[in-house]
C-alpha atoms as a PDB file:
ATOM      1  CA  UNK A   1       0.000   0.000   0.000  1.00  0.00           C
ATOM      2  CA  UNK A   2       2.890   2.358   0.858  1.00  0.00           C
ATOM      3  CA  UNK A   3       4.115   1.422  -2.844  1.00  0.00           C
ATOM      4  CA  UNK A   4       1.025   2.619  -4.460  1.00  0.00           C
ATOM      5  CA  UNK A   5       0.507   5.678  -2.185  1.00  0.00           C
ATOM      6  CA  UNK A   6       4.139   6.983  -3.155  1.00  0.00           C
ATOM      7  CA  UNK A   7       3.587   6.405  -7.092  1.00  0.00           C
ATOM      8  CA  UNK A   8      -0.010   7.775  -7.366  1.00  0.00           C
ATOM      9  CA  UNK A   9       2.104  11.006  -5.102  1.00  0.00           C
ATOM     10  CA  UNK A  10       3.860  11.050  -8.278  1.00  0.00           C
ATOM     11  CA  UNK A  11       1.582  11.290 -10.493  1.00  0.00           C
ATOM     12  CA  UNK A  12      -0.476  13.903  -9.003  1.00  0.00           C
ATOM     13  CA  UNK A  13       3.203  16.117  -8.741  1.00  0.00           C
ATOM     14  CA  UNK A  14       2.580  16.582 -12.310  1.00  0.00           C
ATOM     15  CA  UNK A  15       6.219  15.495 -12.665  1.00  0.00           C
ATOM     16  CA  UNK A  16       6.674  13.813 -16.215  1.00  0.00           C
ATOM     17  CA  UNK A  17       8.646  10.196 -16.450  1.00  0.00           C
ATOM     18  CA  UNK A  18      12.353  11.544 -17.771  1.00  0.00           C
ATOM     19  CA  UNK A  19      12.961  10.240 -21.402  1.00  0.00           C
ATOM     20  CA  UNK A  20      16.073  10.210 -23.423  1.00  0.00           C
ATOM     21  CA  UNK A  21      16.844  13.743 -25.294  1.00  0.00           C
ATOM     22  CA  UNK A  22      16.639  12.328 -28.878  1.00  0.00           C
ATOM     23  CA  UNK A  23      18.623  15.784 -29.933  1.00  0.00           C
ATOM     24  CA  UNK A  24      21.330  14.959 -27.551  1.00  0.00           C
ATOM     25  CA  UNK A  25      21.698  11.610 -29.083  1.00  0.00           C
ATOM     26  CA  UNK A  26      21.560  12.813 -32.630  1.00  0.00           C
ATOM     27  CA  UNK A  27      24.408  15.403 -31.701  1.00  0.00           C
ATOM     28  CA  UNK A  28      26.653  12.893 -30.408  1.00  0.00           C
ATOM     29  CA  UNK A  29      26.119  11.096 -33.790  1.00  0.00           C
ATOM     30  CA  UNK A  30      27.178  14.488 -35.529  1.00  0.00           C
ATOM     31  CA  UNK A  31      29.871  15.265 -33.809  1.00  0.00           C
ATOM     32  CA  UNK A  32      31.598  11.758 -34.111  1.00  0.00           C
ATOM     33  CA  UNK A  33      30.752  11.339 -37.878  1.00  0.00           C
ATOM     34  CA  UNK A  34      32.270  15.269 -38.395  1.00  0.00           C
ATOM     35  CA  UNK A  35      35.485  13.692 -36.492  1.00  0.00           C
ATOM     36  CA  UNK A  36      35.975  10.844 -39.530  1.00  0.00           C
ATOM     37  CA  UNK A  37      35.019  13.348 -42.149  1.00  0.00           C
ATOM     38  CA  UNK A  38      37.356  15.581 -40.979  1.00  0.00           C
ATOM     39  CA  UNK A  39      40.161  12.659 -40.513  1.00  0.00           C
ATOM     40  CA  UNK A  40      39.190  11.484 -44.377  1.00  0.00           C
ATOM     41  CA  UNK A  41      39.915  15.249 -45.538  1.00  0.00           C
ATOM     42  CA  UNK A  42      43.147  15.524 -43.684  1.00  0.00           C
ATOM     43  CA  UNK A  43      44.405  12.294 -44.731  1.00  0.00           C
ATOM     44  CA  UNK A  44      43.112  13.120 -48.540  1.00  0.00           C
ATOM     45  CA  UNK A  45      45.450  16.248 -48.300  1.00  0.00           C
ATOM     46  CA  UNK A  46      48.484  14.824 -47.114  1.00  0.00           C
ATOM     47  CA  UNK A  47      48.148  12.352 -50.272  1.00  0.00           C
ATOM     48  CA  UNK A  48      47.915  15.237 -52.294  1.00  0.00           C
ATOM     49  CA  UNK A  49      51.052  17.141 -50.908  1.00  0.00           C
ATOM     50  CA  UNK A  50      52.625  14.049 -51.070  1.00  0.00           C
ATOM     51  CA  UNK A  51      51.760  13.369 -55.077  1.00  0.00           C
ATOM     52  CA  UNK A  52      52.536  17.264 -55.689  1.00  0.00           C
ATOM     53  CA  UNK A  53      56.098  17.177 -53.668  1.00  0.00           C
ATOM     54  CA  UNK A  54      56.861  13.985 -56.029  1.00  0.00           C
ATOM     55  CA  UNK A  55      55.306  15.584 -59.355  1.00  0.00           C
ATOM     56  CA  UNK A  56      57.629  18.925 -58.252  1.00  0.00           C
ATOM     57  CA  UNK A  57      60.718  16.507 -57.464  1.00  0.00           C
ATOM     58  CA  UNK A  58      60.700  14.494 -61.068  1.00  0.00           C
ATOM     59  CA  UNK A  59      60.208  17.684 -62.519  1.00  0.00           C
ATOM     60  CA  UNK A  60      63.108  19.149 -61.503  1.00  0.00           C
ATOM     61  CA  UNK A  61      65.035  16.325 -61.913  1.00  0.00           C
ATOM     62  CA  UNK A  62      64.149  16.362 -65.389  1.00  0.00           C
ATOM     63  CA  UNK A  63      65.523  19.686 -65.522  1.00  0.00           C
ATOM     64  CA  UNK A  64      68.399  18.942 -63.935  1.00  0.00           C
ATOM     65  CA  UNK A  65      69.357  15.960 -66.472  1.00  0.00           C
ATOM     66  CA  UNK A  66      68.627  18.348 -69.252  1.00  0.00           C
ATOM     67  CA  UNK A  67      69.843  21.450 -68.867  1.00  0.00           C
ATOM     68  CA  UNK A  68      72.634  21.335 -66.272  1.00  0.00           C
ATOM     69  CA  UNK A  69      74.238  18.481 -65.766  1.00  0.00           C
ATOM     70  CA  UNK A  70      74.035  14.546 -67.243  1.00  0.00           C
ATOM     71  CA  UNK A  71      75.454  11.151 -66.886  1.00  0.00           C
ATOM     72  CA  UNK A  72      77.823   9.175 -69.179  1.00  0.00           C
ATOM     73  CA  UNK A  73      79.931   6.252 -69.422  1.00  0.00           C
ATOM     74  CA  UNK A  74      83.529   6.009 -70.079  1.00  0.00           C
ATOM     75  CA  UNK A  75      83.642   2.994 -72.993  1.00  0.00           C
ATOM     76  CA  UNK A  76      87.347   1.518 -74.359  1.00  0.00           C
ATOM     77  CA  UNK A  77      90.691   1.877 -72.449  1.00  0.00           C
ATOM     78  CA  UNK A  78      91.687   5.067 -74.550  1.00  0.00           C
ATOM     79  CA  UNK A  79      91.927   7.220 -71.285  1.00  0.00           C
ATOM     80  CA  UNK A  80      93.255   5.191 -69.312  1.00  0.00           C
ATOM     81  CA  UNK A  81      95.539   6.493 -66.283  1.00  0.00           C
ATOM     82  CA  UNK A  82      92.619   9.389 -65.596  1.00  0.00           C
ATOM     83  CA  UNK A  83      89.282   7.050 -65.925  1.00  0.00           C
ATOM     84  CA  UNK A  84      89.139   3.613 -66.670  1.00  0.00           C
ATOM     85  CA  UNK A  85      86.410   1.431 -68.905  1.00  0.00           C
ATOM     86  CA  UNK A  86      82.978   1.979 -67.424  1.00  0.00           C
ATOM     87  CA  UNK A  87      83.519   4.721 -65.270  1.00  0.00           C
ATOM     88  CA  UNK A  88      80.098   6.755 -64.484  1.00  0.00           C
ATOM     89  CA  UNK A  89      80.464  10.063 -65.160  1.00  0.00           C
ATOM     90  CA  UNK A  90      78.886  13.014 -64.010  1.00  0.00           C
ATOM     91  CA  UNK A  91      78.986  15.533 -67.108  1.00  0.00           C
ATOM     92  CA  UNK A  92      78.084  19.732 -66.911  1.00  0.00           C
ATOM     93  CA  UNK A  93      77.498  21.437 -70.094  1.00  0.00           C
ATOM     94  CA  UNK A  94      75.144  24.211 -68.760  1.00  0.00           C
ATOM     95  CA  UNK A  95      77.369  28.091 -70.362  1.00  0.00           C
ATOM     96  CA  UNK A  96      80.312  25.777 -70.943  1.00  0.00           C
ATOM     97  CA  UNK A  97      83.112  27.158 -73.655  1.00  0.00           C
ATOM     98  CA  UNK A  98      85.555  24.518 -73.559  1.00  0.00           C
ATOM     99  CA  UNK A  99      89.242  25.398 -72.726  1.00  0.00           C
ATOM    100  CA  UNK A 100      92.570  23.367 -73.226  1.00  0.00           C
ATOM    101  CA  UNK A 101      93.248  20.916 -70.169  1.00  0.00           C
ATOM    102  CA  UNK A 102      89.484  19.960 -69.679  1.00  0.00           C
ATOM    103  CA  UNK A 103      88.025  16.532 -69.915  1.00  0.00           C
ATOM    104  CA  UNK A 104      84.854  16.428 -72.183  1.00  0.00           C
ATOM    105  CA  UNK A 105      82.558  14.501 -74.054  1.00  0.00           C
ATOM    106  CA  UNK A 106      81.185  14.601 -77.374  1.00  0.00           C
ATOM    107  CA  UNK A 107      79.669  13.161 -79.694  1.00  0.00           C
ATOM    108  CA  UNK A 108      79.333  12.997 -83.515  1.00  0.00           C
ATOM    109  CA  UNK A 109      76.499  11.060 -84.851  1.00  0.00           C
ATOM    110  CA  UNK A 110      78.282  11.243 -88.099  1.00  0.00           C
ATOM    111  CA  UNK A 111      81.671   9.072 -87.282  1.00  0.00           C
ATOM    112  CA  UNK A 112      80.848   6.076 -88.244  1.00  0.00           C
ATOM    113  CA  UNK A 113      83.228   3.881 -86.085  1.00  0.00           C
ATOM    114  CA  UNK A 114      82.188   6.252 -83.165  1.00  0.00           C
ATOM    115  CA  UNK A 115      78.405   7.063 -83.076  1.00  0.00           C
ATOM    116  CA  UNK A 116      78.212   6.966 -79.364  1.00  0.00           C
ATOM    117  CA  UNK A 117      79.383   9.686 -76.398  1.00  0.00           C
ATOM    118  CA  UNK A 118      83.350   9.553 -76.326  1.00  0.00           C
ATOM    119  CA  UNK A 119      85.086  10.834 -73.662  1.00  0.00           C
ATOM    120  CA  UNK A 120      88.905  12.961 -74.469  1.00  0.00           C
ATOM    121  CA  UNK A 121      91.200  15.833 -73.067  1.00  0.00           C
ATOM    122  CA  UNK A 122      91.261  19.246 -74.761  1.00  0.00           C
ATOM    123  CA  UNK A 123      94.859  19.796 -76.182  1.00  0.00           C
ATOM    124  CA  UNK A 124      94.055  22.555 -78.079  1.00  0.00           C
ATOM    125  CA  UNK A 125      91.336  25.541 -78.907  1.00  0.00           C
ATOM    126  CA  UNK A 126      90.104  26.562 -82.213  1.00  0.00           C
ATOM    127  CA  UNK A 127      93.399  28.717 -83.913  1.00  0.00           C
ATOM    128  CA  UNK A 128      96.127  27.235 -81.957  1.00  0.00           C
ATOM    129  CA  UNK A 129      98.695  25.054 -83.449  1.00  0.00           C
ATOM    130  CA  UNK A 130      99.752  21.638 -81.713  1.00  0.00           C
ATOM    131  CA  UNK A 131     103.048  20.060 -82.822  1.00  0.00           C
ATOM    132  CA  UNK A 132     103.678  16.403 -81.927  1.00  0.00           C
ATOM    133  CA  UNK A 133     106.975  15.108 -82.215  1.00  0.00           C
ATOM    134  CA  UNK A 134     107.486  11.574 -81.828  1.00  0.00           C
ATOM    135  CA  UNK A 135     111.500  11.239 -80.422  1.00  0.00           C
ATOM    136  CA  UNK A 136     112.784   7.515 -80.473  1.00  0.00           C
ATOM    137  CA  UNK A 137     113.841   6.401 -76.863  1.00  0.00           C
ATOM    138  CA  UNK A 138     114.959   2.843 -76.402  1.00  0.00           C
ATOM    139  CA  UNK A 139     111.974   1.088 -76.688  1.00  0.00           C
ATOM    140  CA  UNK A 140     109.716   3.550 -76.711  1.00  0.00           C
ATOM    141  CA  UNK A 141     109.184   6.840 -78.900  1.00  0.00           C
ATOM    142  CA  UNK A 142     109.110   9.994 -76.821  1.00  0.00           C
ATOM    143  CA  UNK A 143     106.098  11.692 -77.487  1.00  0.00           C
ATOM    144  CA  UNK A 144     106.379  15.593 -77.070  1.00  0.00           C
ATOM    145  CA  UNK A 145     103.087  18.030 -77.364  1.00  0.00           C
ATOM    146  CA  UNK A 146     103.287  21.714 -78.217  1.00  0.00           C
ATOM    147  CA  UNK A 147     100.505  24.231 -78.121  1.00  0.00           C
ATOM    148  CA  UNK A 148     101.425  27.840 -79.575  1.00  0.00           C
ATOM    149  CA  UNK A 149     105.241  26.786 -78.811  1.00  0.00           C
ATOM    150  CA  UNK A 150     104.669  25.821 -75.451  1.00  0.00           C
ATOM    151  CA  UNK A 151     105.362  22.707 -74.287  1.00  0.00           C
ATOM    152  CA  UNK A 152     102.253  20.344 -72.424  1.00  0.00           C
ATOM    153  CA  UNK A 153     104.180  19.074 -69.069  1.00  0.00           C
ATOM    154  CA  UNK A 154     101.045  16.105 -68.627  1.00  0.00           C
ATOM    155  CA  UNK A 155     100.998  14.210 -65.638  1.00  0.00           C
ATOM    156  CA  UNK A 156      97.773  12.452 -66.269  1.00  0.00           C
ATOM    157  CA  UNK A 157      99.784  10.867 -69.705  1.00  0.00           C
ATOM    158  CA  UNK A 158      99.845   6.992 -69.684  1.00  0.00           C
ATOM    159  CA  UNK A 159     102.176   4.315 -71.322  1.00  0.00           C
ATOM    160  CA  UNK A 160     101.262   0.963 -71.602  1.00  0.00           C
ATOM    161  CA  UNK A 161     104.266  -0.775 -72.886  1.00  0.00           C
ATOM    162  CA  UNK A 162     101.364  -4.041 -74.005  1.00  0.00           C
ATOM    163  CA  UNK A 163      99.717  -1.812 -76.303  1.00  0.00           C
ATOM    164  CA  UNK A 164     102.469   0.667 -77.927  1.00  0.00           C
ATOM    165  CA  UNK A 165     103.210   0.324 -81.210  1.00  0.00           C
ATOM    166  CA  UNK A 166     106.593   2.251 -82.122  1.00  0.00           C
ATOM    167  CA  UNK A 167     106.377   2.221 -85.985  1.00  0.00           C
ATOM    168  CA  UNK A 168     102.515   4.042 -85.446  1.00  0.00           C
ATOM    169  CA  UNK A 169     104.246   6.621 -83.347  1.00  0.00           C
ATOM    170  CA  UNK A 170     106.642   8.143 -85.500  1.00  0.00           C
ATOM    171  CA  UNK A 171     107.984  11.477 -87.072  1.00  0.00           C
ATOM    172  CA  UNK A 172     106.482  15.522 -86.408  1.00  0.00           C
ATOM    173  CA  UNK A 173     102.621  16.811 -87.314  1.00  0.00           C
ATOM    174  CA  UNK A 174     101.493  20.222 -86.681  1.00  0.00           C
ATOM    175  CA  UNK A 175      98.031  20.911 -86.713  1.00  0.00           C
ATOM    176  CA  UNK A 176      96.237  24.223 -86.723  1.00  0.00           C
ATOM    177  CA  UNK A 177      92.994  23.835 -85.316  1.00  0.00           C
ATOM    178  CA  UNK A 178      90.403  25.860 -86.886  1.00  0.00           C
ATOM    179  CA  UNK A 179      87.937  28.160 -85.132  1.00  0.00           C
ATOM    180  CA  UNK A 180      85.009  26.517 -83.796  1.00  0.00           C
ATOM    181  CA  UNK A 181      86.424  23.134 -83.225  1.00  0.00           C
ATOM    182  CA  UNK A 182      88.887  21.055 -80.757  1.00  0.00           C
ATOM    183  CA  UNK A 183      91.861  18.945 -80.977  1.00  0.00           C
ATOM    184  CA  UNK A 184      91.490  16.026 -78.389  1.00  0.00           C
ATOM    185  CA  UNK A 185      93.358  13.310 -77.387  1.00  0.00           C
ATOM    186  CA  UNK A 186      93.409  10.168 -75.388  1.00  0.00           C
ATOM    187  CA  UNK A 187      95.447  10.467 -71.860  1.00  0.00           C
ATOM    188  CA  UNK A 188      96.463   6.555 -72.855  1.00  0.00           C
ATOM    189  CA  UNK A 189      98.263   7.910 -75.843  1.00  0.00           C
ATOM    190  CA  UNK A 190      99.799   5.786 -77.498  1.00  0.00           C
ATOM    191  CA  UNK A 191      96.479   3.467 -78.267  1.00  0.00           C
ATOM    192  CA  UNK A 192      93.857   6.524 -78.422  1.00  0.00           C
ATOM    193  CA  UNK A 193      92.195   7.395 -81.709  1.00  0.00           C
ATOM    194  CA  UNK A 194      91.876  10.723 -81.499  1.00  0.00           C
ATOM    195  CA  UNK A 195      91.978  13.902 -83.179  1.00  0.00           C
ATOM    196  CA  UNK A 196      95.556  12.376 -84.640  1.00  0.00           C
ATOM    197  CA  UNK A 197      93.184   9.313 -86.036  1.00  0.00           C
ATOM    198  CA  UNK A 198      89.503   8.934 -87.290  1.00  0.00           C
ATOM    199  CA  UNK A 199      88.294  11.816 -84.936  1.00  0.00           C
ATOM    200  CA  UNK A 200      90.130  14.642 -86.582  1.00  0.00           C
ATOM    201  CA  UNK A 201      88.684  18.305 -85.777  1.00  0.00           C
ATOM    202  CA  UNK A 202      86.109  17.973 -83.042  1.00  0.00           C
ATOM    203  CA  UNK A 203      83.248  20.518 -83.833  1.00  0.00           C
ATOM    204  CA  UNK A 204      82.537  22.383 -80.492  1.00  0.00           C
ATOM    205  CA  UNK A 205      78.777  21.890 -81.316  1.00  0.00           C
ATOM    206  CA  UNK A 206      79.221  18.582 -80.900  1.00  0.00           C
ATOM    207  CA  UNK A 207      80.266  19.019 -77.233  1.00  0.00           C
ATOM    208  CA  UNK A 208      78.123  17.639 -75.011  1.00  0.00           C
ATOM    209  CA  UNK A 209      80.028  19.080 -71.781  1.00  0.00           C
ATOM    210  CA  UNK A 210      82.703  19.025 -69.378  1.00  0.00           C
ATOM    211  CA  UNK A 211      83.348  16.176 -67.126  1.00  0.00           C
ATOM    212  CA  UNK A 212      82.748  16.963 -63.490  1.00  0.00           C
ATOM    213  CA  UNK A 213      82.764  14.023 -61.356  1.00  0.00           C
ATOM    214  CA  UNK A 214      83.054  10.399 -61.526  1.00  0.00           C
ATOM    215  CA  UNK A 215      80.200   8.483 -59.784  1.00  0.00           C
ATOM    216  CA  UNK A 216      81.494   5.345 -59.773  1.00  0.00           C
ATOM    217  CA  UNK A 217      83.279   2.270 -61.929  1.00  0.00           C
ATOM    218  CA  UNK A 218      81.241  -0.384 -64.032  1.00  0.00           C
ATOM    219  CA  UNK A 219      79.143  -1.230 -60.819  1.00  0.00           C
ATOM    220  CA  UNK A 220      77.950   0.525 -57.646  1.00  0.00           C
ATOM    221  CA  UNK A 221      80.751  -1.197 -54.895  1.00  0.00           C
ATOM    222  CA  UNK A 222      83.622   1.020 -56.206  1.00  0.00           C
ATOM    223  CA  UNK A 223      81.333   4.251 -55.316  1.00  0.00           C
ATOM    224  CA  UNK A 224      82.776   4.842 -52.577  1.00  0.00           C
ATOM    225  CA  UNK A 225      86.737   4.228 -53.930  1.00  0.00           C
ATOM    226  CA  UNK A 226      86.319   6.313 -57.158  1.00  0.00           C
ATOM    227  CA  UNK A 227      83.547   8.740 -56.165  1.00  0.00           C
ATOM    228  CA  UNK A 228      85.270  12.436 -56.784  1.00  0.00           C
ATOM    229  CA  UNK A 229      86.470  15.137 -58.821  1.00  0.00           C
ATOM    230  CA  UNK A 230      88.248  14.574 -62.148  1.00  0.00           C
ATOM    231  CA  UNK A 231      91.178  16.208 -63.058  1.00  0.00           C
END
């Protein structure tokens, strides 16, 4: 009876039953969908800066390979002493004017027996005059290089005594190298073809640039052993 007494009490409050705020419940439900929505969006533009860093980085990559600096392989033994078969090469052609001493490479599309990029040393400039005189010496002929009457004092010169051949290397030649074009030889002399051979006048147009730095040999372990300036 006490039971009853206290419920019908109740009642006749006018106090309502409480019920569940159906707004309340549909906010919640807002707020935590807004959370994933606003997750998905962040997530969607970090994909986005990613793709656009990526798109920016192969783009200037692509400008970097074309317009300032590229790669190239040394191929043959013909410079031998300063780079050896298969060297990587880093090469910079970007306002170059090539000047005696520098290593470049070229390449002439036209040679037949050489179509692809050759790597040399500039002995001479377009209207000097290089005199080679070829001075017997025991076994070996003496070979002495003149640029406008002064005499090339190369360190970076190599012999091989396997691969000289004394009667090729014989006698004096001057050359007078016209304007526009390059006289380049070999730092393994005595077996390069060069300007002396089926080269002849390199056209400076055919210059693809100046060799910077060597990478690495024919693979990627000798990176760390070769990696460096070339002089």
């Amino acid at each position: 009876m006490q039971k009853n007494n206290d419920t019908n009490r109740e009642l006749s409050s006018g106090e309502a039953p409480q019920e569940l705020d159906a707004t309340a419940i549909a906010d919640d439900d807002s707020f935590g969908t807004g959370e994933i929505i606003q997750t998905k969006s962040k997530l969607s533009s970090d994909i986005f800066d990613f793709l656009e860093m990526l798109v920016v980085a192969a783009c200037a990559i692509i400008l970097l390979f074309s317009f300032v600096v590229r790669l190239s392989s040394v191929e043959g033994t013909s410079m031998v002493g300063t780079l050896d078969d298969g060297d990587k090469l880093v090469v910079s052609g970007l306002f170059y004017e090539p000047k005696q001493g520098d290593i470049v490479v070229f390449q002439d599309l036209e040679n037949e027996l050489h179509k692809g990029a050759i790597v040399k040393r500039v002995i001479a400039v377009g209207g000097q005059t290089v005199k080679l005189k070829y001075t017997p010496s025991g076994t070996v002929n003496t070979l002495t290089i003149t640029v406008d009457g002064v005499e090339l004092k190369e360190s970076y010169r190599y012999y091989d005594p396997l691969y000289f051949n004394k009667q090729a290397h014989t006698g004096e030649y001057t050359y007078t190298v016209p304007d526009g074009s390059l006289f380049v030889m070999g730092d393994n002399t005595y077996i390069s073809d060069d300007s002396r051979g089926s080269f002849g006048y390199v056209d400076e147009d055919k210059v693809i640039g100046r060799v910077v730095f060597r990478l690495c040999g024919q693979d990627l372990s000798s990176l760390f052993v070769k990696f460096g300036t070339v002089q």
